[in-house]
Protein backbone atom coordinates (compact mmCIF):
# COMPACT_ATOMS: atom_id res chain seq x y z
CA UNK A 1 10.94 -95.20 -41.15
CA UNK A 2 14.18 -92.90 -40.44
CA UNK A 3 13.86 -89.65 -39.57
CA UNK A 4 15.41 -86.72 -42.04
CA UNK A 5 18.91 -85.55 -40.50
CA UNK A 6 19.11 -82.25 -39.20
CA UNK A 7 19.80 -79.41 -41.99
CA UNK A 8 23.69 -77.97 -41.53
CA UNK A 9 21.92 -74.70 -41.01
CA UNK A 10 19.50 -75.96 -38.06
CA UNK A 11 22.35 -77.40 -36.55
CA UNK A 12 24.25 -74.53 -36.85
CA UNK A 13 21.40 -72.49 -34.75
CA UNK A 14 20.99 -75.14 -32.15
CA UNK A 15 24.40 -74.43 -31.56
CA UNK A 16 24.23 -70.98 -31.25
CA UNK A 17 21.61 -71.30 -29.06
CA UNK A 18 23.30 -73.76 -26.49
CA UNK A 19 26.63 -71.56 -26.71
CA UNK A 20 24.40 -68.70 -25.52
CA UNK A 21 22.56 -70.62 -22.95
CA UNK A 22 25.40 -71.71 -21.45
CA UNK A 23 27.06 -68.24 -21.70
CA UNK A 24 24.48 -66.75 -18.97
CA UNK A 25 23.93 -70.09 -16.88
CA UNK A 26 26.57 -72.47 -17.13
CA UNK A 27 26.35 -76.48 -16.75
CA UNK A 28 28.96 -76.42 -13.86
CA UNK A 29 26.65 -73.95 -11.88
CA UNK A 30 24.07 -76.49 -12.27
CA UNK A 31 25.75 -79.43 -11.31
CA UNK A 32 26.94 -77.94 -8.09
CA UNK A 33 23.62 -76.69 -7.08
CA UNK A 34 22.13 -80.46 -7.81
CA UNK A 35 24.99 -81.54 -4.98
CA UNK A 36 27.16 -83.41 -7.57
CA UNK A 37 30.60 -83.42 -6.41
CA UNK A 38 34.11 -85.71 -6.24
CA UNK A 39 33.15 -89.49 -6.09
CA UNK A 40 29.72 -88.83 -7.20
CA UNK A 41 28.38 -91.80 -9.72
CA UNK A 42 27.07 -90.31 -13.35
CA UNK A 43 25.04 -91.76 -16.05
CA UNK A 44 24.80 -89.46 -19.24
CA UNK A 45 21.98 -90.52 -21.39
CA UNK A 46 21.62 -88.82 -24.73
CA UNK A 47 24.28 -86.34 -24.04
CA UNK A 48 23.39 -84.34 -27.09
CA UNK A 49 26.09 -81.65 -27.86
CA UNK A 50 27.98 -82.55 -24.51
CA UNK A 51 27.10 -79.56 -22.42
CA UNK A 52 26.90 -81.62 -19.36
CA UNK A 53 28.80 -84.75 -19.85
CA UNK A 54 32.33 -83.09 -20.06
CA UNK A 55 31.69 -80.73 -16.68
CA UNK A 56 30.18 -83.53 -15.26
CA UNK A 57 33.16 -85.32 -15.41
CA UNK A 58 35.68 -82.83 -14.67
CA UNK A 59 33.52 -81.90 -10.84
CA UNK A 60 33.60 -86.05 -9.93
């Protein structure tokens, strides 16, 4: 059985909440303090809206 797709307007929320998230506590900050850095190997699994696969792959 398939799950229902989201409703535009949940999405739309879930948005605004990750924007805001990541306003006061940002992915990068994150990354750094878990050590990842230049040469480091990453495997993004469900990346969801992104918020860590794109600064992830900027910092290696």
């Amino acid at each position: 059985m398939m799950e229902r797709p989201m409703s535009n307007l949940g999405f739309r929320f879930m948005s605004i909440y990750f924007r805001f998230r990541d306003y006061f506590h940002t992915s990068t900050k994150t990354l750094k303090q878990i050590g990842l850095r230049a040469g480091s190997n990453v495997l993004e699994y469900g990346a969801g809206l992104g918020s860590y696969s794109i600064p992830a792959a900027q910092l290696v």
